[in-house]
N, C-alpha and C. Protein backbone atom coordinates (compact mmCIF):
# COMPACT_ATOMS: atom_id res chain seq x y z
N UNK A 1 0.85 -1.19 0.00
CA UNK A 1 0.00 0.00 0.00
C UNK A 1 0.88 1.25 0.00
N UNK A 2 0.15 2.07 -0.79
CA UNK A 2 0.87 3.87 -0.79
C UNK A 2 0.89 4.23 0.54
N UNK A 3 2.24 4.59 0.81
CA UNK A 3 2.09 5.44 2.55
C UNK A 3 1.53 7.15 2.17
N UNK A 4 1.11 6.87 3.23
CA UNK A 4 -0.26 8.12 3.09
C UNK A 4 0.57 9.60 4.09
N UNK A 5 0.53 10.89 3.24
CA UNK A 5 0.73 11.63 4.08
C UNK A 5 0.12 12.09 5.26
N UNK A 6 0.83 11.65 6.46
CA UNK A 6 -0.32 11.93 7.60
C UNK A 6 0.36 12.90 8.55
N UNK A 7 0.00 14.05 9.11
CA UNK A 7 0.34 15.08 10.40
C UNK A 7 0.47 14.62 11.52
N UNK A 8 1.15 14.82 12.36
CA UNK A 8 1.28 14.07 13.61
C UNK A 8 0.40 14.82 14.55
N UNK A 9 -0.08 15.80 13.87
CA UNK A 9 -1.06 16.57 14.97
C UNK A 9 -2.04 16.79 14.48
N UNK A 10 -3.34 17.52 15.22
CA UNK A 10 -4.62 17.61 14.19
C UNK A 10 -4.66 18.47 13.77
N UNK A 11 -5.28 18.73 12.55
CA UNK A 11 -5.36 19.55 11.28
C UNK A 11 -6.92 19.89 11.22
N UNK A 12 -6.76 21.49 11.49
CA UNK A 12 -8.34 21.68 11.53
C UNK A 12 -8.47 22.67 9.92
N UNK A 13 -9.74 22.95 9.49
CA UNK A 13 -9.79 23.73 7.93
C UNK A 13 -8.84 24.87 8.05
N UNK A 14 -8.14 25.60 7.03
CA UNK A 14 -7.09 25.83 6.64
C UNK A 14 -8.14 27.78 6.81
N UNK A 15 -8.95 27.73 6.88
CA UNK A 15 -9.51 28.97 6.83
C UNK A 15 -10.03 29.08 8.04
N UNK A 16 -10.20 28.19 9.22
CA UNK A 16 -10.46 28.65 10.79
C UNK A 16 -8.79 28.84 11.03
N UNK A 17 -7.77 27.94 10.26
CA UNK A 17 -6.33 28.46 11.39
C UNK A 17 -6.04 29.75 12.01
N UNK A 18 -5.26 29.70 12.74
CA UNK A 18 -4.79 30.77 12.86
C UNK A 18 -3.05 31.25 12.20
N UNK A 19 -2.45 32.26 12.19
CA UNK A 19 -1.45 32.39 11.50
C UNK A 19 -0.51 31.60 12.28
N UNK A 20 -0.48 31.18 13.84
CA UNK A 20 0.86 30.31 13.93
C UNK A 20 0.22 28.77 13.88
N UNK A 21 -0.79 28.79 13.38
CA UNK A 21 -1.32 27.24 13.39
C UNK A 21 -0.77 27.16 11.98
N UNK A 22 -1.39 28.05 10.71
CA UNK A 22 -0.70 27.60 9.00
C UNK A 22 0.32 27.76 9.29
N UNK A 23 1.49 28.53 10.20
CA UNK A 23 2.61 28.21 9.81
C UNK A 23 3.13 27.05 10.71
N UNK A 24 2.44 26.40 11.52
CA UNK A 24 3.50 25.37 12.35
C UNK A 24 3.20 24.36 11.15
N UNK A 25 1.95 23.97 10.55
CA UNK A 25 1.76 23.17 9.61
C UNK A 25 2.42 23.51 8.21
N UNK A 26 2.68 24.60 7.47
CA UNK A 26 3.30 25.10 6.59
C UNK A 26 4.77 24.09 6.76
N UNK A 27 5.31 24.47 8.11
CA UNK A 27 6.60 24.09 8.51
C UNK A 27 7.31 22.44 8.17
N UNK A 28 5.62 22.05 8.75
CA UNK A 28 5.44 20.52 8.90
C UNK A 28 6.06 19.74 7.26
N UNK A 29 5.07 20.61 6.40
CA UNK A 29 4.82 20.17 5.63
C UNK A 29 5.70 20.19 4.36
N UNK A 30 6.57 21.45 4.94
CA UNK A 30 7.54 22.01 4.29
C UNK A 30 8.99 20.49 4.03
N UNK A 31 9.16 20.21 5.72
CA UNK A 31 9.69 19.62 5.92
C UNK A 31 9.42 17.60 5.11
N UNK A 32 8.26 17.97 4.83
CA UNK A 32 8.04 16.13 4.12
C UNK A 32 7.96 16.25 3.20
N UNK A 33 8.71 17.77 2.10
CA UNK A 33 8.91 17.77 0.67
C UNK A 33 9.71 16.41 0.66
N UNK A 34 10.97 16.63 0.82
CA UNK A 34 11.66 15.83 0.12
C UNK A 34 11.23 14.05 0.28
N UNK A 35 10.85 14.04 1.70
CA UNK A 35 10.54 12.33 1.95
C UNK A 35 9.08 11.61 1.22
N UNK A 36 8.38 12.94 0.72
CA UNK A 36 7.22 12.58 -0.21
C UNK A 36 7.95 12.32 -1.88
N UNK A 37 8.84 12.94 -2.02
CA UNK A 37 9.72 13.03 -3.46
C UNK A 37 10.63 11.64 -3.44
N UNK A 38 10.81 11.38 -2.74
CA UNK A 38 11.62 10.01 -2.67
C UNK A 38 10.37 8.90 -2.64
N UNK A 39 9.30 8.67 -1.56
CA UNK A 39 8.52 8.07 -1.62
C UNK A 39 7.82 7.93 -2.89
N UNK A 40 7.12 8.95 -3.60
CA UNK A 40 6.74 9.12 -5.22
C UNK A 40 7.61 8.11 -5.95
N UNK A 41 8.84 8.74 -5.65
CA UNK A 41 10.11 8.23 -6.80
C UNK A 41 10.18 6.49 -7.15
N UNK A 42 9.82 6.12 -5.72
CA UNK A 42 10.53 4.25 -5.56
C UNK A 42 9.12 3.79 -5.71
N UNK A 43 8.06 4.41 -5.44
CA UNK A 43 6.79 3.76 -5.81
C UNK A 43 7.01 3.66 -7.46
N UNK A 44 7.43 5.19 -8.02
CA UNK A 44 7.81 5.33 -9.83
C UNK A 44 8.17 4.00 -10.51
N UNK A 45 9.21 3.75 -9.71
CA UNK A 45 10.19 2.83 -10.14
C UNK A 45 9.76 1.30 -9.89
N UNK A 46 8.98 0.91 -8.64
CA UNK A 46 8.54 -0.27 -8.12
C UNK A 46 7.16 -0.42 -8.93
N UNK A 47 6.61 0.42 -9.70
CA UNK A 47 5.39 -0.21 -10.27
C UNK A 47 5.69 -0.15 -11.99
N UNK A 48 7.22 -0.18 -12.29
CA UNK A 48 7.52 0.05 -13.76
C UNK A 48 7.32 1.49 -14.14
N UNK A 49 7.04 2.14 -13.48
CA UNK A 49 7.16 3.74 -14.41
C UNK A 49 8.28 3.89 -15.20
N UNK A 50 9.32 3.49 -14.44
CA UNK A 50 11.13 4.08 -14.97
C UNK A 50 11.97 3.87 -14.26
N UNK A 51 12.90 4.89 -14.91
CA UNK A 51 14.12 4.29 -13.49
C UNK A 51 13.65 6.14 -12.57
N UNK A 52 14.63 5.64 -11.59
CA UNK A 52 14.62 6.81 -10.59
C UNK A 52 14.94 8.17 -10.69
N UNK A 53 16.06 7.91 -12.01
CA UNK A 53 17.14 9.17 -12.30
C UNK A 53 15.86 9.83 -13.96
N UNK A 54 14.65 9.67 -14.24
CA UNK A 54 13.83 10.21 -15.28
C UNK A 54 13.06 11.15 -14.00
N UNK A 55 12.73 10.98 -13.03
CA UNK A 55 12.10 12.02 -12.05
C UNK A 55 13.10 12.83 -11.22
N UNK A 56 13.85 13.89 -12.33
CA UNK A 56 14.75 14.62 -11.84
C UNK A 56 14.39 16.27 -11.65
N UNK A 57 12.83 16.43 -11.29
CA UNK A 57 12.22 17.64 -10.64
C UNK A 57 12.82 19.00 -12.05
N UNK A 58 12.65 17.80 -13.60
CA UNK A 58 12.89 19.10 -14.75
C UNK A 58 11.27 19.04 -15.21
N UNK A 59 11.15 20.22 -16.02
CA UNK A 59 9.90 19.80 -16.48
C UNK A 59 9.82 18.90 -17.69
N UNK A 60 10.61 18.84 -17.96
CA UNK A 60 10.67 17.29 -18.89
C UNK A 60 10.10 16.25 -18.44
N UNK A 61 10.20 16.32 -17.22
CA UNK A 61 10.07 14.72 -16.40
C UNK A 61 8.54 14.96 -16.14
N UNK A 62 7.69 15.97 -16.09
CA UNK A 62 6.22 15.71 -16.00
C UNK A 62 5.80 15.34 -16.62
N UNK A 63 5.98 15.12 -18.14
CA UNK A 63 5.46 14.07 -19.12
C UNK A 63 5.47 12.54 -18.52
N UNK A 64 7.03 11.72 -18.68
CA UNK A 64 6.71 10.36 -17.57
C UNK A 64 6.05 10.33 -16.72
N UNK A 65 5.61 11.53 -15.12
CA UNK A 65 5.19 11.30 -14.37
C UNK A 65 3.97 11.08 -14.54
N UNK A 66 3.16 11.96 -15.45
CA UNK A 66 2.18 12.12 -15.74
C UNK A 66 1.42 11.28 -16.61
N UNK A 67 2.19 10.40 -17.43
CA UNK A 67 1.93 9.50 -18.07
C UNK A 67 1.26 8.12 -17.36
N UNK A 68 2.31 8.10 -16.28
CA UNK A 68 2.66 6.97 -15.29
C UNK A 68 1.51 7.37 -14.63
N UNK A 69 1.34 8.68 -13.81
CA UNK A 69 0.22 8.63 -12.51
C UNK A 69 -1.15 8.20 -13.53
N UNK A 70 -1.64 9.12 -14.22
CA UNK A 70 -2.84 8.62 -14.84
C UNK A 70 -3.21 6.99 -15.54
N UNK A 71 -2.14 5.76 -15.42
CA UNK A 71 -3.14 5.07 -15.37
C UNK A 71 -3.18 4.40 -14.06
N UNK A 72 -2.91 5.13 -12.63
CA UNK A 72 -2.99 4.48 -11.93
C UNK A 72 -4.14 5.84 -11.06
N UNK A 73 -5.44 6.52 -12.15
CA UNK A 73 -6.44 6.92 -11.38
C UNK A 73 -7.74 6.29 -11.07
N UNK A 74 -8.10 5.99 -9.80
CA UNK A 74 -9.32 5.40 -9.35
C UNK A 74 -10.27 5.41 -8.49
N UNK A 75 -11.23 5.56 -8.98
CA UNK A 75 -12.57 6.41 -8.36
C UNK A 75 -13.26 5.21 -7.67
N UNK A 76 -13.77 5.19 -6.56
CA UNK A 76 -14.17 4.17 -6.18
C UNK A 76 -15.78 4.91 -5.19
N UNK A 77 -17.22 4.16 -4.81
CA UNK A 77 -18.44 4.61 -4.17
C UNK A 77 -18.21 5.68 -3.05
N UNK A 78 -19.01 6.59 -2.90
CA UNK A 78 -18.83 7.57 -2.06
C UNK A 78 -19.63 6.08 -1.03
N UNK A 79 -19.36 6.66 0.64
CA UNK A 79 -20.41 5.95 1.14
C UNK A 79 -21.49 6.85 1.00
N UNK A 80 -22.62 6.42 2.15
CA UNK A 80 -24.06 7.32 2.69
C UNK A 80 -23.52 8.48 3.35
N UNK A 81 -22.97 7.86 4.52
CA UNK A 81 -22.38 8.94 5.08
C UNK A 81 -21.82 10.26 4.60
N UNK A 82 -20.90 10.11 3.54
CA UNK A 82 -19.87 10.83 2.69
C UNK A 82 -21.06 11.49 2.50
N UNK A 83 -21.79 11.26 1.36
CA UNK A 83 -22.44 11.65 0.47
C UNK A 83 -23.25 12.74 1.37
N UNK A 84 -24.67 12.55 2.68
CA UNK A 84 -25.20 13.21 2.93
C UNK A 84 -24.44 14.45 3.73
N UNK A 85 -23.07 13.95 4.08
CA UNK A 85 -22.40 15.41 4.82
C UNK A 85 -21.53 16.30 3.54
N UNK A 86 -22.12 15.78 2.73
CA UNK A 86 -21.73 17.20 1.40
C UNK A 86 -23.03 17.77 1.24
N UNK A 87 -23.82 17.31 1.08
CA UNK A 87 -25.13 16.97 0.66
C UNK A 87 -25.69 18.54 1.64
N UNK A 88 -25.16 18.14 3.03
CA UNK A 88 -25.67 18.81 4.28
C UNK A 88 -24.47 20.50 4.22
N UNK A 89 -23.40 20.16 3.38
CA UNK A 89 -22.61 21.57 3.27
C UNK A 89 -22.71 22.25 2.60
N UNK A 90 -23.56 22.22 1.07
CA UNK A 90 -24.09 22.95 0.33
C UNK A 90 -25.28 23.79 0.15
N UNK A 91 -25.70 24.87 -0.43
CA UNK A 91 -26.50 25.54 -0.51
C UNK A 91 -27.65 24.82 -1.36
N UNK A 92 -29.32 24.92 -1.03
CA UNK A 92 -29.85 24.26 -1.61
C UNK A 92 -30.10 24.24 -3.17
N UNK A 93 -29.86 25.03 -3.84
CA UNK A 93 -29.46 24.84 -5.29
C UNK A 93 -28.54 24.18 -5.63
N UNK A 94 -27.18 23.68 -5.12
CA UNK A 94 -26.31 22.76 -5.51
C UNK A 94 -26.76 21.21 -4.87
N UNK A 95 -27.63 20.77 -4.01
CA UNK A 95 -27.67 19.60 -3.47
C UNK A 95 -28.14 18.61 -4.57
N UNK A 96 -29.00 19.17 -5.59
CA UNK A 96 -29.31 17.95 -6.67
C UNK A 96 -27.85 17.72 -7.35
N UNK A 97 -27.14 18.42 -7.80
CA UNK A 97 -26.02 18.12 -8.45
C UNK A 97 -24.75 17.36 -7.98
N UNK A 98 -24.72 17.65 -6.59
CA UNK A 98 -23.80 16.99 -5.48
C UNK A 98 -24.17 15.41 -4.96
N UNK A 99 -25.84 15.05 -4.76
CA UNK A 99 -26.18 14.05 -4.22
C UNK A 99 -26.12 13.07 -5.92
N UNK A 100 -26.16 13.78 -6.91
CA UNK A 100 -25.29 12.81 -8.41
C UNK A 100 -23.94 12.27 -8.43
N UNK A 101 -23.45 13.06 -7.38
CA UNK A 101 -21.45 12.89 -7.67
C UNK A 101 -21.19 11.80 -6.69
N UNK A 102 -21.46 11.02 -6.87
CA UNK A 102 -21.82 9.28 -6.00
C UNK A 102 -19.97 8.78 -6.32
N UNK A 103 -19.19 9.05 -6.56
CA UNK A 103 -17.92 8.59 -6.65
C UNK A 103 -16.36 9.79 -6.34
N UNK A 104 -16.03 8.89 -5.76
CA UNK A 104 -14.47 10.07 -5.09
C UNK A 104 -13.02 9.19 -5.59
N UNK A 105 -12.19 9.73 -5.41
CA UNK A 105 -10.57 9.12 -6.14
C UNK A 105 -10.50 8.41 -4.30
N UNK A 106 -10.00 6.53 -4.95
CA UNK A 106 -9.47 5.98 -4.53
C UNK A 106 -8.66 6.80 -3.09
N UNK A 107 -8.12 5.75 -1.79
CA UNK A 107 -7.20 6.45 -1.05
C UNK A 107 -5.81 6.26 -1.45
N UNK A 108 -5.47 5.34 -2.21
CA UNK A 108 -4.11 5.85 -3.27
C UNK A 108 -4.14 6.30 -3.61
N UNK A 109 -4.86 7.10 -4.81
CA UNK A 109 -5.46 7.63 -5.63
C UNK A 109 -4.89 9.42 -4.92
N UNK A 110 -6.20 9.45 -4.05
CA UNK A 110 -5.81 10.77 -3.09
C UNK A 110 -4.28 10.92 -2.22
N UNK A 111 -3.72 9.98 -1.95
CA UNK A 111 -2.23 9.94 -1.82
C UNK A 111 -1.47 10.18 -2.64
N UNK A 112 -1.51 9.49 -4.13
CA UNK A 112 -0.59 10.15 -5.22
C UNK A 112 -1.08 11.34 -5.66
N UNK A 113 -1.95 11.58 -5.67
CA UNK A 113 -2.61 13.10 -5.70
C UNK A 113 -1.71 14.17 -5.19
N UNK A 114 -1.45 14.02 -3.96
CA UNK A 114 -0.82 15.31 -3.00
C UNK A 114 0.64 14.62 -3.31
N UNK A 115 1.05 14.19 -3.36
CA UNK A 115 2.82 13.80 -3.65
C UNK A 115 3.35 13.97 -5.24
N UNK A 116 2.14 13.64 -6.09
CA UNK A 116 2.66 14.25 -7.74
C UNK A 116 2.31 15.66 -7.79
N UNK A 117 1.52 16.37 -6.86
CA UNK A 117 1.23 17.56 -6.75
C UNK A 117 2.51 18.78 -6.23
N UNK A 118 2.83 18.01 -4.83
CA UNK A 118 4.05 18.67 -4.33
C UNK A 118 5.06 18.22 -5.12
N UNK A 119 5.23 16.96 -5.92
CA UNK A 119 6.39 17.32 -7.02
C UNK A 119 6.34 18.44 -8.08
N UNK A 120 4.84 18.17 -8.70
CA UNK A 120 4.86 19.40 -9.36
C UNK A 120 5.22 20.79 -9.01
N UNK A 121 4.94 21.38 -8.07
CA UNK A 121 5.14 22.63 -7.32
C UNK A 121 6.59 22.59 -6.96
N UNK A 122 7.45 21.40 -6.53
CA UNK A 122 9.01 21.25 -6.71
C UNK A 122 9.44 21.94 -8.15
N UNK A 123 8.51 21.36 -9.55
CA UNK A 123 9.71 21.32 -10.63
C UNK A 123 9.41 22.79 -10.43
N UNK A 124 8.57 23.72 -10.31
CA UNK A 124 8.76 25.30 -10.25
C UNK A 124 9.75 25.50 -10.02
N UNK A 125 9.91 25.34 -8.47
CA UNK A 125 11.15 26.07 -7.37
C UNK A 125 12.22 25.44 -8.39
N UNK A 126 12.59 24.08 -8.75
CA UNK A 126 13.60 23.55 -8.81
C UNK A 126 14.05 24.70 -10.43
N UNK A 127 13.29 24.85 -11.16
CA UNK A 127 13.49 25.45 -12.66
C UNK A 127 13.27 26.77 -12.87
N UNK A 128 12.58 27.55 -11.67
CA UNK A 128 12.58 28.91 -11.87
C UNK A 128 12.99 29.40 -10.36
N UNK A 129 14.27 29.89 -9.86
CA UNK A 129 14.67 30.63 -9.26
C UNK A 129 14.15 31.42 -8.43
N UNK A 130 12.52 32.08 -8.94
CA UNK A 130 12.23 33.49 -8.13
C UNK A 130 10.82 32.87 -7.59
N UNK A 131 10.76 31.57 -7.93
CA UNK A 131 9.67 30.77 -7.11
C UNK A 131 10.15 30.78 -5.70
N UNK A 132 8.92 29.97 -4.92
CA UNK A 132 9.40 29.35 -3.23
C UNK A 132 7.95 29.02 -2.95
N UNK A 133 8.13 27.76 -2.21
CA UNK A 133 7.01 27.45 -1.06
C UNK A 133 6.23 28.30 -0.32
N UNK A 134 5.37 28.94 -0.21
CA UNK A 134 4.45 29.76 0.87
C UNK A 134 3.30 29.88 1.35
N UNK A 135 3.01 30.90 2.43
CA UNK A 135 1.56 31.00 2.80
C UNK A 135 1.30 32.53 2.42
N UNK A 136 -0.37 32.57 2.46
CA UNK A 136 -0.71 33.85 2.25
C UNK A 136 -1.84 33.82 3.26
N UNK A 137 -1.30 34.75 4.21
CA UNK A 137 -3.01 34.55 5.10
C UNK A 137 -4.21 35.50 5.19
N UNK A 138 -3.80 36.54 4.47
CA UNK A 138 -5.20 37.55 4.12
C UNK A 138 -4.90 37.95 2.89
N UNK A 139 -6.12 37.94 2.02
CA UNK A 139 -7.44 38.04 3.01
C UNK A 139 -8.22 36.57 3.35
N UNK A 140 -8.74 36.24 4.20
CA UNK A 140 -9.41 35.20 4.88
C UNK A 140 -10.53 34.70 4.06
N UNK A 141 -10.70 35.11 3.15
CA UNK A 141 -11.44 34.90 1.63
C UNK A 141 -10.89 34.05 0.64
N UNK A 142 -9.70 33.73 0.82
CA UNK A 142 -8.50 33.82 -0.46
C UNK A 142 -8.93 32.40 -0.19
N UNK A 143 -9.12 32.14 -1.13
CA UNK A 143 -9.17 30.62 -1.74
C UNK A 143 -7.96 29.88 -1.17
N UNK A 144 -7.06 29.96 -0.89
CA UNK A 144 -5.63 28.97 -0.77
C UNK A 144 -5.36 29.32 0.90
N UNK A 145 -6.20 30.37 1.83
CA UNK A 145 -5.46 31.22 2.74
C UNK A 145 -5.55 29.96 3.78
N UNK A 146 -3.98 30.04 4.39
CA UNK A 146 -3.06 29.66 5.14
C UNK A 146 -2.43 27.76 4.82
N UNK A 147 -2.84 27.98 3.19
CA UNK A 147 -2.14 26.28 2.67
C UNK A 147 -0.69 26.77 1.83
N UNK A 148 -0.22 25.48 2.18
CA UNK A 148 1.32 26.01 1.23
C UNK A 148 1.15 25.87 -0.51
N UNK A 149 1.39 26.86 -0.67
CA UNK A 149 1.45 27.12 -2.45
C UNK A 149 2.77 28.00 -2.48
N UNK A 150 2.87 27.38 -4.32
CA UNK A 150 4.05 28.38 -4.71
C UNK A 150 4.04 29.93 -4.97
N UNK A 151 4.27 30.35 -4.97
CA UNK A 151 4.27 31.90 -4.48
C UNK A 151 5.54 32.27 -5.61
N UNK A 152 5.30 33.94 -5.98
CA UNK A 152 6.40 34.40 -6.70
C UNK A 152 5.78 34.45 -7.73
N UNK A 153 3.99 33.98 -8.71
CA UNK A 153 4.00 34.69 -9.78
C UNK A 153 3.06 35.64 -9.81
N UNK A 154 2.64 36.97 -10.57
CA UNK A 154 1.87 38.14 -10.47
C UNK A 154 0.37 37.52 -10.28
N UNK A 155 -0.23 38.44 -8.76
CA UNK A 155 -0.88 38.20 -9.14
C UNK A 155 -1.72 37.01 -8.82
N UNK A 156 -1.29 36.08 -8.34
CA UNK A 156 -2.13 34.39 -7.99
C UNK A 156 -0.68 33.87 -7.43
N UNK A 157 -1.13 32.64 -7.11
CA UNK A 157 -0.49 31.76 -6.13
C UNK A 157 -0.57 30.21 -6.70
N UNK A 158 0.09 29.36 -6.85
CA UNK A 158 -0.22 28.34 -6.92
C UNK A 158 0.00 26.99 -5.99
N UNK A 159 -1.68 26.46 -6.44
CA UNK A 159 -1.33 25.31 -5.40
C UNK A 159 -1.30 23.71 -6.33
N UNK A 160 -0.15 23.31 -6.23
CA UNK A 160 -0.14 22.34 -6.71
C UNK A 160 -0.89 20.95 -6.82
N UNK A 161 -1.31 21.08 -5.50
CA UNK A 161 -2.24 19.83 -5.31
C UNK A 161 -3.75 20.24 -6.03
N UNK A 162 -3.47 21.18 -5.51
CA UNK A 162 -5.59 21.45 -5.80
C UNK A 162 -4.98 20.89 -8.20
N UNK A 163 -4.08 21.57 -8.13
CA UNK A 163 -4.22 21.77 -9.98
C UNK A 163 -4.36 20.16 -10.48
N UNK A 164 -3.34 19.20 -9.75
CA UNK A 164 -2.86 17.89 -10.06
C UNK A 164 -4.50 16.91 -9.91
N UNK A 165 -5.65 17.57 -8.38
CA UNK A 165 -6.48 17.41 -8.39
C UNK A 165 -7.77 17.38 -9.59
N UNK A 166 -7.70 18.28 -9.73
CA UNK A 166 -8.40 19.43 -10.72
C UNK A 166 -8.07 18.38 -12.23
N UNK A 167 -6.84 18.62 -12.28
CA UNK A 167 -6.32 17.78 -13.75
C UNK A 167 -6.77 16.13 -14.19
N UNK A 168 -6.25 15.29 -12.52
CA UNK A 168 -7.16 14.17 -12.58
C UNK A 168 -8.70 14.19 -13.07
N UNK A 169 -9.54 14.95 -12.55
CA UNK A 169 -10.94 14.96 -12.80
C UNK A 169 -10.95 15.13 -13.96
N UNK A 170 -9.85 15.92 -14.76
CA UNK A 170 -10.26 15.98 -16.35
C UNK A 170 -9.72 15.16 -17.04
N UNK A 171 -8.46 14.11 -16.31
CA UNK A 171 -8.37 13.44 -17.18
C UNK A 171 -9.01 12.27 -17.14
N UNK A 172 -9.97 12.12 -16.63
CA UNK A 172 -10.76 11.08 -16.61
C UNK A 172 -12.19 11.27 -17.28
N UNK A 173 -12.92 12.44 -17.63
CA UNK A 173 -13.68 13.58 -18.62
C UNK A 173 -13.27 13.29 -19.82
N UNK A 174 -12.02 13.63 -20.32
CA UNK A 174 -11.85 13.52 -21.55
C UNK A 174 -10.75 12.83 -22.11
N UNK A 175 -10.05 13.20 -23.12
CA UNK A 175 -9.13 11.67 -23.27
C UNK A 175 -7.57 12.21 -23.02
N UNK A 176 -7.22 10.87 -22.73
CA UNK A 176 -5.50 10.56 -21.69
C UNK A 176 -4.88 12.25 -22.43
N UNK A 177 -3.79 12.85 -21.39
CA UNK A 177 -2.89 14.18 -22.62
C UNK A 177 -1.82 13.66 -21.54
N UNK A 178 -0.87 12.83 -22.28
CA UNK A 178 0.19 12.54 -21.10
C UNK A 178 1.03 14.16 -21.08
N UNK A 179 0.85 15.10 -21.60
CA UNK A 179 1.40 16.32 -21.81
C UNK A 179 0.69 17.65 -21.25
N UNK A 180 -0.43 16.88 -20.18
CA UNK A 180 -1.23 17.69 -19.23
C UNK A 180 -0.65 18.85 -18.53
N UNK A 181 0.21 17.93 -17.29
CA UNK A 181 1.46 18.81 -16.26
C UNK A 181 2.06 19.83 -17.35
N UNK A 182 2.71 19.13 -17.82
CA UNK A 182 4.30 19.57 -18.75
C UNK A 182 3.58 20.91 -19.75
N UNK A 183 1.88 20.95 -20.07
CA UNK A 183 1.66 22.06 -20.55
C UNK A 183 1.20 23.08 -19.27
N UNK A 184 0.28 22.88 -18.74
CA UNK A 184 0.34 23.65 -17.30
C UNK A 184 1.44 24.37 -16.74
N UNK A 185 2.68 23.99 -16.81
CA UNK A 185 3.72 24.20 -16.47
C UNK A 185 4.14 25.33 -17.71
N UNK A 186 3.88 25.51 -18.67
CA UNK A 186 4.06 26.83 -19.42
C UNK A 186 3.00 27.31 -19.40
N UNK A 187 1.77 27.53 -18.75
CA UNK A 187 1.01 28.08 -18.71
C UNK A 187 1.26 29.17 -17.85
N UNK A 188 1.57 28.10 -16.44
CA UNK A 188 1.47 29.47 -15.51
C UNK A 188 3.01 29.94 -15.01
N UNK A 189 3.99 29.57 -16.58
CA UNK A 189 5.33 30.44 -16.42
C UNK A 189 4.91 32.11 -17.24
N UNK A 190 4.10 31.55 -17.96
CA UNK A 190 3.62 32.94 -18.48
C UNK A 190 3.08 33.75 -17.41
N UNK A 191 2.32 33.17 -16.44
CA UNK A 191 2.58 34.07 -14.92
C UNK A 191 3.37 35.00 -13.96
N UNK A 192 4.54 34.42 -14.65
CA UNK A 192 5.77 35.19 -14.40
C UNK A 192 5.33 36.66 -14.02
């Protein structure tokens, strides 16, 4: 089984924290870059992706990765439970559309999720210089406020996981682009 990124402490929503709560977790999390990048890597290698030295944090290498993660995406039954506490968080105009979405990504699935994600957000830092890891904590509105995203382009913030998220759902919508990441990745250099 995928080892699962887990906090050693509890993790409450990212928009009740407070600023030394995102940053003790910022810190946390900062710190299991690299042991999530190695973990990614030998899973890479242990399920035939490649060898070790093709996931060298260029953007070249998001093509393999990306090739590799998508055929290992899998959606598996929401339960009851699941289902009615979304069901119960939405406004009543969205509940018909939500109590349809009867399926969620696998818990591998959601594990390689956040680890091809924080690689992605690596090949930034690793290929553009005026990148870095960060938080932004106001305004308390901000879509991303007090999660770690890359920081440094005009203007927006990026979070790698939510995009790698986001990307899965489409690549399962429409058909395979092993050249998904690797275009994303000039997308939002034009961000610059």
């Amino acid at each position: 089984m995928y080892p699962k990124l887990v906090a050693p402490f509890e993790i409450i929503p990212f928009e009740m924290m407070t600023k030394k709560e995102a940053k003790h977790y910022f810190d946390w999390f900062i710190s299991q870059i690299p042991i999530r990048i190695k973990t990614l890597t030998a899973h890479y290698v242990d399920t035939m992706g490649g060898e070790q030295k093709e996931l060298n944090l260029s953007q070249e290498s998001l093509i393999r990765l990306w090739t590799w993660f998508t055929q290992r995406i899998e959606m598996v039954p929401k339960t009851e439970e699941e289902l009615e506490e979304e069901i119960g968080r939405v406004p009543h105009w969205l509940k018909e559309e939500v109590s349809s979405n009867t399926l969620k990504f696998s818990e591998i699935t959601s594990s390689l999720i956040i680890d091809v994600g924080i690689y992605f957000g690596s090949v930034f830092i690793n290929e553009i210089q005026t990148l870095e890891w960060g938080i932004v904590h106001k305004p308390k509105k901000y879509v991303y406020v007090n999660q770690p995203i890359v920081i440094g382009f005009k203007n927006a913030g990026l979070n790698p996981v939510t995009v790698v998220n986001n990307c899965s759902l489409i690549e399962l919508e429409q058909d395979p682009d092993g050249n998904r990441l690797f275009d994303l990745f000039n997308v939002w250099r034009d961000y610059l």
